[in-house]
N, C-alpha and C. Protein backbone atom coordinates (compact mmCIF):
# COMPACT_ATOMS: atom_id res chain seq x y z
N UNK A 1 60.13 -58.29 60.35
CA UNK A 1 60.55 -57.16 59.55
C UNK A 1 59.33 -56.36 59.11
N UNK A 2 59.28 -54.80 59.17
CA UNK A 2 58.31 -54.11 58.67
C UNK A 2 58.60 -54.34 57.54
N UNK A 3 57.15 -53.98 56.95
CA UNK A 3 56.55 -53.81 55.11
C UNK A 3 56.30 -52.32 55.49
N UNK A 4 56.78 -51.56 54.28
CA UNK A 4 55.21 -51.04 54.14
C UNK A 4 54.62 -51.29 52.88
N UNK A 5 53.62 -50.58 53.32
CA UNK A 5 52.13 -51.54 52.00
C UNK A 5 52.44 -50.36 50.71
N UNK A 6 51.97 -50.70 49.85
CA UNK A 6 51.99 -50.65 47.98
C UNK A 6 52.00 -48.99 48.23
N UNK A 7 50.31 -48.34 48.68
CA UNK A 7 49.89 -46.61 48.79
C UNK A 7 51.58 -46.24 49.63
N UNK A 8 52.28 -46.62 50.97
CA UNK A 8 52.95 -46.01 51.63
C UNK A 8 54.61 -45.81 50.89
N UNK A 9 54.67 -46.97 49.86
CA UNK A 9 56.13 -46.90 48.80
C UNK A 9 55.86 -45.73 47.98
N UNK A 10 54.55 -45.53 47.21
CA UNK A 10 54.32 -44.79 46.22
C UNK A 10 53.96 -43.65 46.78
N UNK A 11 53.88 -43.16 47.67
CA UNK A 11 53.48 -41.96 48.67
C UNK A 11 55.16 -40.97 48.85
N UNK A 12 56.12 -42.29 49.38
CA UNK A 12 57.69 -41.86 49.43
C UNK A 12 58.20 -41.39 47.88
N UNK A 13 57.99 -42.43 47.17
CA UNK A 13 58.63 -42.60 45.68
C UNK A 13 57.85 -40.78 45.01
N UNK A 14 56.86 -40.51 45.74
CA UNK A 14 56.10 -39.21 44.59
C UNK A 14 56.54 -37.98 45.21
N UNK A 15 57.12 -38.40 46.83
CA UNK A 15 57.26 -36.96 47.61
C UNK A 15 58.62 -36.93 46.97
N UNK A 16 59.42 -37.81 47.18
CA UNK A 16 61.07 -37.80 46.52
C UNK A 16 61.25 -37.09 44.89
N UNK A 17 60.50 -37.30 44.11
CA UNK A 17 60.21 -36.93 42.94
C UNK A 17 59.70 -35.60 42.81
N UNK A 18 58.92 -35.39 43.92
CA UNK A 18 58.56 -33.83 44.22
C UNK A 18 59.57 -32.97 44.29
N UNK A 19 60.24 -33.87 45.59
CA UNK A 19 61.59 -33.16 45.99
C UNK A 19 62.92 -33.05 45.08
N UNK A 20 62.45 -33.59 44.09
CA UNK A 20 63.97 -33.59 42.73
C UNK A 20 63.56 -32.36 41.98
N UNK A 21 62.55 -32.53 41.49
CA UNK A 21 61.68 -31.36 40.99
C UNK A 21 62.04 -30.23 41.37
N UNK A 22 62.19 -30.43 42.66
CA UNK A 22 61.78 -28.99 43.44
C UNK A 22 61.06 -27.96 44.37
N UNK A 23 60.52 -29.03 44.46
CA UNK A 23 59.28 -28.86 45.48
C UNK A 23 59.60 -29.42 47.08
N UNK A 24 59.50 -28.32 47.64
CA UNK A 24 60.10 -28.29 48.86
C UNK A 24 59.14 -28.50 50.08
N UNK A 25 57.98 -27.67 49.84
CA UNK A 25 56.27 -27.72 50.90
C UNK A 25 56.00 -28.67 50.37
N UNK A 26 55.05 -29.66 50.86
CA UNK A 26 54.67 -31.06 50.27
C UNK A 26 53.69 -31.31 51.34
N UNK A 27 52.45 -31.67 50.95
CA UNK A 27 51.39 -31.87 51.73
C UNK A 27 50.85 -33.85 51.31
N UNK A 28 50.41 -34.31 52.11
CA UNK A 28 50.36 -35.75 51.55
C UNK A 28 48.84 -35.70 52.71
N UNK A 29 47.85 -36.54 52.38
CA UNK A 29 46.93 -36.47 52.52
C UNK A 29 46.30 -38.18 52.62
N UNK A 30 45.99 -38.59 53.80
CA UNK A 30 45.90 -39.61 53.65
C UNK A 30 44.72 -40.05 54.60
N UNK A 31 43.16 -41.01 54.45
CA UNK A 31 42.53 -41.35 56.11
C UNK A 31 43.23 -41.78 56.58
N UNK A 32 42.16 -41.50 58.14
CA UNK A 32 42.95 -42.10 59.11
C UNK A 32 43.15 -43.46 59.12
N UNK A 33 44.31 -43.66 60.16
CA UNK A 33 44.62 -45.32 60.07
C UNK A 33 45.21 -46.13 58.57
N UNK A 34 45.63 -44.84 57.56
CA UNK A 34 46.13 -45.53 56.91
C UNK A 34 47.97 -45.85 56.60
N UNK A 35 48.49 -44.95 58.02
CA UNK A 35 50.01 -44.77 58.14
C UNK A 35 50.91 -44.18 57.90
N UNK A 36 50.38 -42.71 57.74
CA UNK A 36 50.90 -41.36 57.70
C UNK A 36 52.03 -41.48 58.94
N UNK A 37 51.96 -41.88 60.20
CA UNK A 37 52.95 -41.74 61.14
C UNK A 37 54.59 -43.03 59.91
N UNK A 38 54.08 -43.98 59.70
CA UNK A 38 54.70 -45.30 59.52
C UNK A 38 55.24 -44.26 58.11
N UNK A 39 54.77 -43.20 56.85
CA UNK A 39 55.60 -42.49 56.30
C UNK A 39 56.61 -41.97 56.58
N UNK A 40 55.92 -40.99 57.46
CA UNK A 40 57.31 -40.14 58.02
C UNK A 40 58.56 -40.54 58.47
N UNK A 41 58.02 -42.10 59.40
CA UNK A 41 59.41 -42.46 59.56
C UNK A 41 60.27 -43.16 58.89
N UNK A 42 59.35 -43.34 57.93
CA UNK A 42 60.36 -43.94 56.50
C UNK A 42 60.89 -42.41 55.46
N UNK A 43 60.59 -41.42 56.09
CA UNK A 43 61.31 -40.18 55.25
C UNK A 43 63.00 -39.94 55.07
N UNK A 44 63.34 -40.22 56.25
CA UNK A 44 64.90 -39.82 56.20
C UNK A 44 65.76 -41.28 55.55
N UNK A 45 65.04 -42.56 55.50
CA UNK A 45 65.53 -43.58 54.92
C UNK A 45 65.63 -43.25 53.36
N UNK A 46 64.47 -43.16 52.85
CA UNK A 46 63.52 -42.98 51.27
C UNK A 46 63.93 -41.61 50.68
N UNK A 47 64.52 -40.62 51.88
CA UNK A 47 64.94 -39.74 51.04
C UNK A 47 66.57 -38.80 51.02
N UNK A 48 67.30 -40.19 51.58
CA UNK A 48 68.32 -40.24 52.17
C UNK A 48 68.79 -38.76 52.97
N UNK A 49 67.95 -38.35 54.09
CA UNK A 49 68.51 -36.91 54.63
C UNK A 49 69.36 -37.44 55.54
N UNK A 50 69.99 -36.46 56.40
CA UNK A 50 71.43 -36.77 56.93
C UNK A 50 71.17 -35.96 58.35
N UNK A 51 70.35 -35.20 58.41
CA UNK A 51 70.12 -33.86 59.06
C UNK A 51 69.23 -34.71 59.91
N UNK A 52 68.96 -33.91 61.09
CA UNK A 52 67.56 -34.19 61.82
C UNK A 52 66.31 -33.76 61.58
N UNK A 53 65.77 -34.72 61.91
CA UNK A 53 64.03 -34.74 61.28
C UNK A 53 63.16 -34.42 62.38
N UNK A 54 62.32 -33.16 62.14
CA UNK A 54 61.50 -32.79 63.63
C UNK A 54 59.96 -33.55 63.24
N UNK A 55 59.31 -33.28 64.04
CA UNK A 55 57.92 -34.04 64.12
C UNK A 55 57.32 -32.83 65.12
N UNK A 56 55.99 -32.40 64.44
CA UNK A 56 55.70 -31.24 65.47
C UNK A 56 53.79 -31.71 65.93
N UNK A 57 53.61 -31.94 66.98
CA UNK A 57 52.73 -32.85 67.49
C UNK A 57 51.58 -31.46 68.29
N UNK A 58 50.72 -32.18 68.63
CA UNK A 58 49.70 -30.55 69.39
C UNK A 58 49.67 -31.80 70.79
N UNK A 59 49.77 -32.95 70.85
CA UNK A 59 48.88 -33.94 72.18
C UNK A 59 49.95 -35.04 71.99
N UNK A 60 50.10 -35.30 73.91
CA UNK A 60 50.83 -36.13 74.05
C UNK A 60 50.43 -37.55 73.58
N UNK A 61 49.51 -37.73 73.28
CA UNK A 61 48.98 -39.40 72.66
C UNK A 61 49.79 -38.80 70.97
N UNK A 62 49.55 -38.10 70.47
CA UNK A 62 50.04 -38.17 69.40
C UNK A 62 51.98 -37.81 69.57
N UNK A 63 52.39 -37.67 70.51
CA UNK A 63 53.81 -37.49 70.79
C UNK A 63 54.50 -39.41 71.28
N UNK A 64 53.29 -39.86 71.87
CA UNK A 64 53.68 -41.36 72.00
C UNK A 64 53.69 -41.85 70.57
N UNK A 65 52.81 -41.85 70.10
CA UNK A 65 52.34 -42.35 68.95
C UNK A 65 53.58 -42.60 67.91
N UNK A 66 53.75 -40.99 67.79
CA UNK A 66 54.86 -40.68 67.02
C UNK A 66 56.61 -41.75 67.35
N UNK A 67 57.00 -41.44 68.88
CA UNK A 67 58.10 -41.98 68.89
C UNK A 67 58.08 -43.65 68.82
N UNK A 68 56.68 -43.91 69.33
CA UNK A 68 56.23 -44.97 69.58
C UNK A 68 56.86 -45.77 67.46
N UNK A 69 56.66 -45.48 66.48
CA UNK A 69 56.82 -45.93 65.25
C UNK A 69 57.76 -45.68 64.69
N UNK A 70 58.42 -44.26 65.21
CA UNK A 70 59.91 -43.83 64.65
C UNK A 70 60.89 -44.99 65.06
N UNK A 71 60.45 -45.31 66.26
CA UNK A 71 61.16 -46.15 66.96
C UNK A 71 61.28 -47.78 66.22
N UNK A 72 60.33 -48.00 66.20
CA UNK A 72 59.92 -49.03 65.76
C UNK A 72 60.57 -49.24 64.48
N UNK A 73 60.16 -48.42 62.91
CA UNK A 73 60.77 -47.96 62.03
C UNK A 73 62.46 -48.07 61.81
N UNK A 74 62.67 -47.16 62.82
CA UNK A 74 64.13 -47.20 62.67
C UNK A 74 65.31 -47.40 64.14
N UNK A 75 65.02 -48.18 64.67
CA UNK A 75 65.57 -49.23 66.08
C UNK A 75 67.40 -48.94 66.23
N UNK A 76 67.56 -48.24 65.17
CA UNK A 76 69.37 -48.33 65.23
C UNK A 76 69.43 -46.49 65.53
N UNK A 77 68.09 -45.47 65.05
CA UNK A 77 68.73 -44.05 65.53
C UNK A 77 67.70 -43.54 66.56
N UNK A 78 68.49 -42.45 66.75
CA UNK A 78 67.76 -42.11 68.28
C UNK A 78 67.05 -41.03 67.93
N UNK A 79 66.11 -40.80 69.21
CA UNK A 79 64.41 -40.39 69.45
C UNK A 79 65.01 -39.57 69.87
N UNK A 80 64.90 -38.20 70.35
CA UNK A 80 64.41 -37.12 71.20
C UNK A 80 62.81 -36.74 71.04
N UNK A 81 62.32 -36.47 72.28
CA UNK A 81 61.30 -35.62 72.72
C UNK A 81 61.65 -33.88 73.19
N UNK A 82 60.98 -32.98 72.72
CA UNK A 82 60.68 -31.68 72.98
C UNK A 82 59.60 -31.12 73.67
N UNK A 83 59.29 -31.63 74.90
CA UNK A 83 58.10 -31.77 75.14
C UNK A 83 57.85 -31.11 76.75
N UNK A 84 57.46 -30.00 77.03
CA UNK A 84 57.28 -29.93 78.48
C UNK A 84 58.87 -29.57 79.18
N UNK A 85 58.74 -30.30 80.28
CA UNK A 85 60.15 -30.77 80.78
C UNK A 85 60.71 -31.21 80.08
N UNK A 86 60.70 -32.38 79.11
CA UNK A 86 61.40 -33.39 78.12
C UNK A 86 61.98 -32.63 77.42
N UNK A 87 64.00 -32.75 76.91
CA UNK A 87 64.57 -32.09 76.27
C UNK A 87 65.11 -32.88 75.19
N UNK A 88 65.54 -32.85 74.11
CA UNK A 88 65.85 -33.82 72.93
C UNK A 88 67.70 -33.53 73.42
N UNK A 89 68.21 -34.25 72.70
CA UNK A 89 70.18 -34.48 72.98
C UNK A 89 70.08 -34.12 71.33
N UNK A 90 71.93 -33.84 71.38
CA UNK A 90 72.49 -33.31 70.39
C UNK A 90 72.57 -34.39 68.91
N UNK A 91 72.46 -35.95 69.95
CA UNK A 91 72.74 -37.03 69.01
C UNK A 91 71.14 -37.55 68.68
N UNK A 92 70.21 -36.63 68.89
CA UNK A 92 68.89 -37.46 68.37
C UNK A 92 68.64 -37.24 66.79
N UNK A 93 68.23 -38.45 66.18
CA UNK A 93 68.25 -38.08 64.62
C UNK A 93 66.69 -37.71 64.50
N UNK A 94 65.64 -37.81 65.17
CA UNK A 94 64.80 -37.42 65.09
C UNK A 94 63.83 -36.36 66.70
N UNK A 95 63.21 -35.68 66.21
CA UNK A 95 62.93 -34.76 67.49
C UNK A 95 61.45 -34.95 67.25
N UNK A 96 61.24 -35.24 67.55
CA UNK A 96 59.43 -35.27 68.46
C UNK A 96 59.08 -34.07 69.37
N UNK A 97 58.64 -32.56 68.91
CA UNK A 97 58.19 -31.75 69.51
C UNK A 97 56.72 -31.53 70.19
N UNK A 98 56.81 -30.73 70.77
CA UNK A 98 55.15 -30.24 71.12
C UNK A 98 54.97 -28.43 70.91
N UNK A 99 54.14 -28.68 69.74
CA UNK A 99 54.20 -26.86 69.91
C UNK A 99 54.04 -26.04 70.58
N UNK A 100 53.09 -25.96 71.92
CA UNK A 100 52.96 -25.11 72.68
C UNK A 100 54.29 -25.38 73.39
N UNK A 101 55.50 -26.16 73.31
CA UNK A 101 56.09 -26.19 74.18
C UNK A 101 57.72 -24.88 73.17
N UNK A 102 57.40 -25.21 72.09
CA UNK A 102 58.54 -24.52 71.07
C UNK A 102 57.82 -23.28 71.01
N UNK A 103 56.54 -22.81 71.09
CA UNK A 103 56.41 -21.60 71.68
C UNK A 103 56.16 -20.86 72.49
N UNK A 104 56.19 -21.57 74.32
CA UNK A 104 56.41 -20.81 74.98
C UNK A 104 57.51 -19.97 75.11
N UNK A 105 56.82 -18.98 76.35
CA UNK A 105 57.78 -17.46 76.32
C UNK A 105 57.90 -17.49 77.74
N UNK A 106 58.70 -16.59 78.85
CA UNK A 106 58.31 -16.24 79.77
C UNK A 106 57.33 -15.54 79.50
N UNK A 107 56.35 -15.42 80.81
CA UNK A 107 55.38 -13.84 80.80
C UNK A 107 55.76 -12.52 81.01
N UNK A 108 57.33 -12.93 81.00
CA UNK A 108 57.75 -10.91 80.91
C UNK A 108 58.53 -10.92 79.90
N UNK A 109 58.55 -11.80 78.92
CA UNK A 109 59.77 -11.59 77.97
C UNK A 109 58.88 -10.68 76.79
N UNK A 110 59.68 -10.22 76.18
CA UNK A 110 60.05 -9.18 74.86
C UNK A 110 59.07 -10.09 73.35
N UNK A 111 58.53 -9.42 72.82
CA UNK A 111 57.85 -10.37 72.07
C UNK A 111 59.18 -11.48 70.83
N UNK A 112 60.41 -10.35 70.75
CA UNK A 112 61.06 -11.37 69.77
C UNK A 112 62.14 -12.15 70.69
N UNK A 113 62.03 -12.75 71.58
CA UNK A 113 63.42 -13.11 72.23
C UNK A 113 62.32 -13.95 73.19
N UNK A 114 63.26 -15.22 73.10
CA UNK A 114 63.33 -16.65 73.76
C UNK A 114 64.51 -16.31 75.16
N UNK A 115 63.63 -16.97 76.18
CA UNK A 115 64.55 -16.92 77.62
C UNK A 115 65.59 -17.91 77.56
N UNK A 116 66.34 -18.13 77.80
CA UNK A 116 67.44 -19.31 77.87
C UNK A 116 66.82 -20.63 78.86
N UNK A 117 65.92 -19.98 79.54
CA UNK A 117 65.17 -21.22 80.52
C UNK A 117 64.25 -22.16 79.67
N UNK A 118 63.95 -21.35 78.77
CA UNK A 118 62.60 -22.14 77.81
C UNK A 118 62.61 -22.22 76.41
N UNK A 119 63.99 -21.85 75.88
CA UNK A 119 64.79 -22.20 74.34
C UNK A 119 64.54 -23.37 74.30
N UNK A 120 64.48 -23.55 73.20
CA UNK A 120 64.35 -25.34 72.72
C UNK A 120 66.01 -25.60 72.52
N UNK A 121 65.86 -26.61 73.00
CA UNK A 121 67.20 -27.62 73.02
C UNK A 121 68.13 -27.90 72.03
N UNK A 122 67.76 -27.49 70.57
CA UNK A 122 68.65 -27.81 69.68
C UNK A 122 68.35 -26.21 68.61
N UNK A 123 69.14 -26.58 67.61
CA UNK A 123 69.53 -25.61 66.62
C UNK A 123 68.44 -25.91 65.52
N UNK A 124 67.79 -24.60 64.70
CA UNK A 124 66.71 -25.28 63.58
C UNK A 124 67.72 -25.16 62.72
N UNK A 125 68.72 -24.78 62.17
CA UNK A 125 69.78 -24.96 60.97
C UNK A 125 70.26 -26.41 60.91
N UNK A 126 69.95 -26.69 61.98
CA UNK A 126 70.92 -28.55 61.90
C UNK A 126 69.07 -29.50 61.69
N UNK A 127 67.79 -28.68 61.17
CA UNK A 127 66.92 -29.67 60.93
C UNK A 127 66.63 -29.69 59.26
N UNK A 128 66.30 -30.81 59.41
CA UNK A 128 66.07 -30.92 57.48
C UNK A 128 64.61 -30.92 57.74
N UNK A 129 63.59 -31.51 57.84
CA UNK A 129 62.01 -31.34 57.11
C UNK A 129 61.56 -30.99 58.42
N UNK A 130 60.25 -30.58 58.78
CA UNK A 130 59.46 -30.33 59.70
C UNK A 130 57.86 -31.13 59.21
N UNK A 131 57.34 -31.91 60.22
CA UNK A 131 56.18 -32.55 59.88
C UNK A 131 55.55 -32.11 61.11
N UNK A 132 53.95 -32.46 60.54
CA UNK A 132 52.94 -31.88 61.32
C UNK A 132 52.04 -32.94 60.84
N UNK A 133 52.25 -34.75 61.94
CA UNK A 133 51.10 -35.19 61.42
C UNK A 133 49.54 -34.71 62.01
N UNK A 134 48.57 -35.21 61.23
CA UNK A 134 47.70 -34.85 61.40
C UNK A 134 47.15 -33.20 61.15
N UNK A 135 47.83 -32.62 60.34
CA UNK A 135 48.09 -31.10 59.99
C UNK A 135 47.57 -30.38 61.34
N UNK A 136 48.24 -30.64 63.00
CA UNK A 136 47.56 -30.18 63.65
C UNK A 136 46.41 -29.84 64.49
N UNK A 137 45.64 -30.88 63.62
CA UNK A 137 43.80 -30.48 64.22
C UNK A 137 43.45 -32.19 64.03
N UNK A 138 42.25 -32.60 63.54
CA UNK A 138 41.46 -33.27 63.90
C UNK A 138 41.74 -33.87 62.31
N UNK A 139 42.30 -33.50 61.16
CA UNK A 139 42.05 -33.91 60.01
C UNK A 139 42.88 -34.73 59.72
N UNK A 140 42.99 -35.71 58.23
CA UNK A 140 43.84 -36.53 58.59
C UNK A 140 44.72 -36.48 57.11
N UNK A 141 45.25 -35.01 57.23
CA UNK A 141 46.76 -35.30 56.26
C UNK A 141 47.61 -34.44 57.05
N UNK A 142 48.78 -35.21 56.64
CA UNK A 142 50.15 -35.38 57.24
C UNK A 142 50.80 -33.61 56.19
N UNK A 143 50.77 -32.87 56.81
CA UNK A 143 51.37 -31.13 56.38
C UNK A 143 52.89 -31.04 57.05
N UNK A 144 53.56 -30.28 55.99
CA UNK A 144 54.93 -29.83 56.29
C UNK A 144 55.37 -28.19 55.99
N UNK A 145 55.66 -27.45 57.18
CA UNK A 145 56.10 -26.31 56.94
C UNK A 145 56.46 -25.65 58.33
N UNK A 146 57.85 -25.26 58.41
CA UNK A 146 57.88 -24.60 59.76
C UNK A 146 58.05 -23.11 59.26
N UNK A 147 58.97 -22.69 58.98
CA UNK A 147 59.57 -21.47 58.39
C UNK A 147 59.54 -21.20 57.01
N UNK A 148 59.51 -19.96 56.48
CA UNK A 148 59.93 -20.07 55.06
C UNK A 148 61.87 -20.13 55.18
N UNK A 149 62.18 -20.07 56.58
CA UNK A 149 63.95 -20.11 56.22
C UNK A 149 63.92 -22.00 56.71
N UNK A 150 63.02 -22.51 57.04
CA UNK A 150 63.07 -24.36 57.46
C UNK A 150 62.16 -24.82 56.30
N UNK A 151 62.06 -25.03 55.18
CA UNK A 151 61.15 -25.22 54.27
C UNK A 151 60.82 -27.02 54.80
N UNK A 152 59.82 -27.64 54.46
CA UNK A 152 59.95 -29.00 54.87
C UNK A 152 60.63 -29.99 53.86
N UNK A 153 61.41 -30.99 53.91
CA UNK A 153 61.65 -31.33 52.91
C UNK A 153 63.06 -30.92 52.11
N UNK A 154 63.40 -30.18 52.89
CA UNK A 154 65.10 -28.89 51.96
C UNK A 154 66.14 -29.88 52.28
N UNK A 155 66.76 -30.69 51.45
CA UNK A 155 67.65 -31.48 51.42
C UNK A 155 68.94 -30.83 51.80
């Protein structure tokens, strides 16, 4: 059976408290190797969401990584990948994206309009938080924000 350790309870217990509050953007900040992935996938448990939970990744080691613990974490709901070729299903409770892949375009398309060949696979109204471990780059806190209409965290 997973633990998690003392920092990763009180990390959930302060974002949840954030989130009663009111506080919807939530940045958590943690070194590396100390289990920022092993948070997140304790988010939709710890903060009872119902909705699907995206994960927005820049590198496929960090797209293994990711499903690689969601999985692990939570063994009874299902993974989708967004990734490339890789399309997520309607029944995945969590989505594992790749951003260059949620923003490609064709090269002749219109700057506001998505081709139907290269739409992402699911609906952002049916997602509850958006995470960005590794805020993206090389640093090592775990950032949330897709949209100001997808806030991270919007119960």
């Amino acid at each position: 059976m997973n633990a998690l350790r003392p920092y990763q309870v009180e990390a959930l217990e302060r974002s949840r408290e954030a989130l009663a509050a009111g506080t919807n953007r939530q940045l958590m900040v943690l070194a590396t190797a100390l289990g920022k992935t092993v948070i997140f996938a304790n988010l939709r448990r710890s903060h009872g969401f119902t909705k699907k939970i995206m994960i927005l990744v820049h590198r496929d080691e960090l797209c293994t990584q990711a499903v690689d613990k969601l999985q692990r974490w939570n063994p009874h709901l299902q993974i989708g990948v967004e990734m490339a070729a890789r399309r997520c299903s309607d029944l995945d409770d969590f989505i594992v994206a790749s951003v260059p892949t949620l923003g490609r375009k064709a090269p002749n398309a219109s700057p506001n309009s998505i081709p139907p060949t290269s739409a992402p696979s699911f609906q952002m109204k049916r997602i509850t938080p958006a995470l960005t471990p590794g805020a993206m780059s090389s640093t090592t806190s775990a950032s949330c924000s897709l949209t100001p209409q997808h806030p991270c965290l919007s119960a």
